[in-house]
Protein backbone atom coordinates (compact mmCIF):
# COMPACT_ATOMS: atom_id res chain seq x y z
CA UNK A 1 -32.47 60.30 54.07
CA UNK A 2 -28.53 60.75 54.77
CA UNK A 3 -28.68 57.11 55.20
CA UNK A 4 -29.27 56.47 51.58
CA UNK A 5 -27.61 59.46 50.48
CA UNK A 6 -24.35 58.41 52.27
CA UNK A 7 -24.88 54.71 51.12
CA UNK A 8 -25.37 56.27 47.64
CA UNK A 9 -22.26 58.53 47.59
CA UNK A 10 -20.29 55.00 48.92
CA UNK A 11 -21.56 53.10 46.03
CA UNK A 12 -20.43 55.57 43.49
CA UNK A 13 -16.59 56.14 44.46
CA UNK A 14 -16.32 52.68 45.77
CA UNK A 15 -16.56 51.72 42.00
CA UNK A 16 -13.89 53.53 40.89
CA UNK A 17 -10.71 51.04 40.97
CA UNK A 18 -7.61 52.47 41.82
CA UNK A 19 -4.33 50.92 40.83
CA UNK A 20 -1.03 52.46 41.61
CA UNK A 21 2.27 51.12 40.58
CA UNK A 22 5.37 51.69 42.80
CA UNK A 23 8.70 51.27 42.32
CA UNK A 24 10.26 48.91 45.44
CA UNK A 25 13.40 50.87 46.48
CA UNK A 26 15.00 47.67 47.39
CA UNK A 27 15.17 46.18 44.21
CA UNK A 28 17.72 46.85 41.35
CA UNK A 29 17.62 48.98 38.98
CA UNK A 30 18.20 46.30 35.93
CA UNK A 31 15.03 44.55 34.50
CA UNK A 32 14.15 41.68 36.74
CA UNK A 33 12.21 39.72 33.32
CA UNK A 34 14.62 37.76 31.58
CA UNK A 35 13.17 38.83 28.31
CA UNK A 36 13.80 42.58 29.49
CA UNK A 37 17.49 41.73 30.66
CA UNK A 38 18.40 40.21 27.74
CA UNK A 39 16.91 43.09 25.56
CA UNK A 40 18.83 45.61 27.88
CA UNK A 41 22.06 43.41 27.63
CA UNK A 42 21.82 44.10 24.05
CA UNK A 43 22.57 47.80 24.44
CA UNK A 44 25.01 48.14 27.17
CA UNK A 45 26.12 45.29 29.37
CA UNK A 46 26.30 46.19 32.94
CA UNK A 47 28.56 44.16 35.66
CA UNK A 48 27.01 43.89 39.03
CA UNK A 49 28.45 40.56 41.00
CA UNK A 50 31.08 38.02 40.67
CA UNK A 51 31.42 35.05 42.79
CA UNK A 52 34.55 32.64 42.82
CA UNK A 53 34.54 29.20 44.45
CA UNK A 54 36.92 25.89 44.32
CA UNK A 55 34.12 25.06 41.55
CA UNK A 56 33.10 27.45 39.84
CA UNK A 57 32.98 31.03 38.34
CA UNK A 58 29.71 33.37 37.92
CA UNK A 59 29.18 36.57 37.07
CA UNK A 60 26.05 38.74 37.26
CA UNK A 61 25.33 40.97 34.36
CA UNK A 62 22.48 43.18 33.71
CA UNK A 63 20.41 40.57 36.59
CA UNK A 64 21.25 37.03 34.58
CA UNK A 65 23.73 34.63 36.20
CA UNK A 66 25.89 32.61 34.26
CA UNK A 67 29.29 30.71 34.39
CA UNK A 68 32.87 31.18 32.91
CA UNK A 69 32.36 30.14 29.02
CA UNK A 70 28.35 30.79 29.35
CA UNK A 71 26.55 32.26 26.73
CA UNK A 72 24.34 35.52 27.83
CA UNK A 73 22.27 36.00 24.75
CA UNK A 74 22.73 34.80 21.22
CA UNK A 75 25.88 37.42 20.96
CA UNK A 76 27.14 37.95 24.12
CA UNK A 77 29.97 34.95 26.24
CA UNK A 78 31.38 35.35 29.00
CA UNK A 79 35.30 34.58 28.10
CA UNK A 80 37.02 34.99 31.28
CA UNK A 81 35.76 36.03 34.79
CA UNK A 82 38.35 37.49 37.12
CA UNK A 83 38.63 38.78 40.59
CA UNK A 84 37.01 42.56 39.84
CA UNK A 85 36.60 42.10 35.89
CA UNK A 86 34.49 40.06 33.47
CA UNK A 87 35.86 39.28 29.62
CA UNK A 88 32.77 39.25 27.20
CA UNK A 89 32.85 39.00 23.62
CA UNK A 90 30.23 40.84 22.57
CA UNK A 91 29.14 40.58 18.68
CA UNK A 92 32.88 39.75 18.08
CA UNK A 93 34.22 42.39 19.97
CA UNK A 94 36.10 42.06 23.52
CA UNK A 95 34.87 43.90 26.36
CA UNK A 96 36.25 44.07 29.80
CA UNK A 97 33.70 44.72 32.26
CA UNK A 98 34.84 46.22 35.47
CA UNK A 99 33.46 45.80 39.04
CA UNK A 100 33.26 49.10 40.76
CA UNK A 101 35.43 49.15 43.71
CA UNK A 102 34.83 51.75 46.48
CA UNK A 103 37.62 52.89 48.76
CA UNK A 104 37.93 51.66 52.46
CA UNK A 105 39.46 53.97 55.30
CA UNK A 106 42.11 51.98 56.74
CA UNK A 107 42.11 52.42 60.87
C-alpha cells in the first residue's frame, strides 16, 4: 500500500515541469542578441572595448564589434576610434564616447 501510494505521489509532482531562468553573473550586462543590441544602441550607446593594431581599429559598443568608418545600425558610424574614446555620429549628431579609466596606485 505505501508502495503505490509513494509511486502515486511521484507520478503527480514529477509532472510538474519546472523551468527557472538565471542570470549568468559572468556575462555582460548589454543584450548578447544582435537584434536586442541594436535596439538598445538606439537609445543610448554604451562604449565597452577598443582594440588598436598595425591593421586595424575596433571598437565594442553596446556588445557589436565593428571597425573605424563601420556602420552600427542604420544611424549610428563609427567616425574615429581613439586610444580611450570612440567618435560616432549618431542620427547626425557627434558623440564622443569615452572609455572609463580607473586609477592605478603607483608603487
Amino acid at each position: 500500500m505505501f508502495k503505490k501510494l509513494f509511486s502515486l505521489i511521484v507520478l503527480t509532482f514529477s509532472s510538474f515541469q519546472i523551468h527557472a531562468e538565471f542570470r549568468d553573473p559572468t556575462q555582460p550586462d548589454y543584450p548578447t542578441h544582435v537584434e536586442a543590441a541594436i535596439a538598445n544602441i538606439e537609445e543610448q550607446p554604451r562604449l565597452s572595448a577598443i582594440w588598436i593594431t598595425s591593421k586595424a581599429r575596433w571598437a565594442t559598443i553596446n556588445g557589436i564589434q565593428a571597425k573605424q568608418g563601420q556602420s552600427i545600425s542604420a544611424n549610428i558610424k563609427i567616425i574615429k576610434i581613439s586610444k580611450n574614446a570612440v567618435t560616432i555620429n549618431q542620427n547626425g549628431i557627434i558623440k564622443t564616447l569615452q572609455l572609463l579609466q580607473r586609477p592605478y596606485k603607483s608603487q
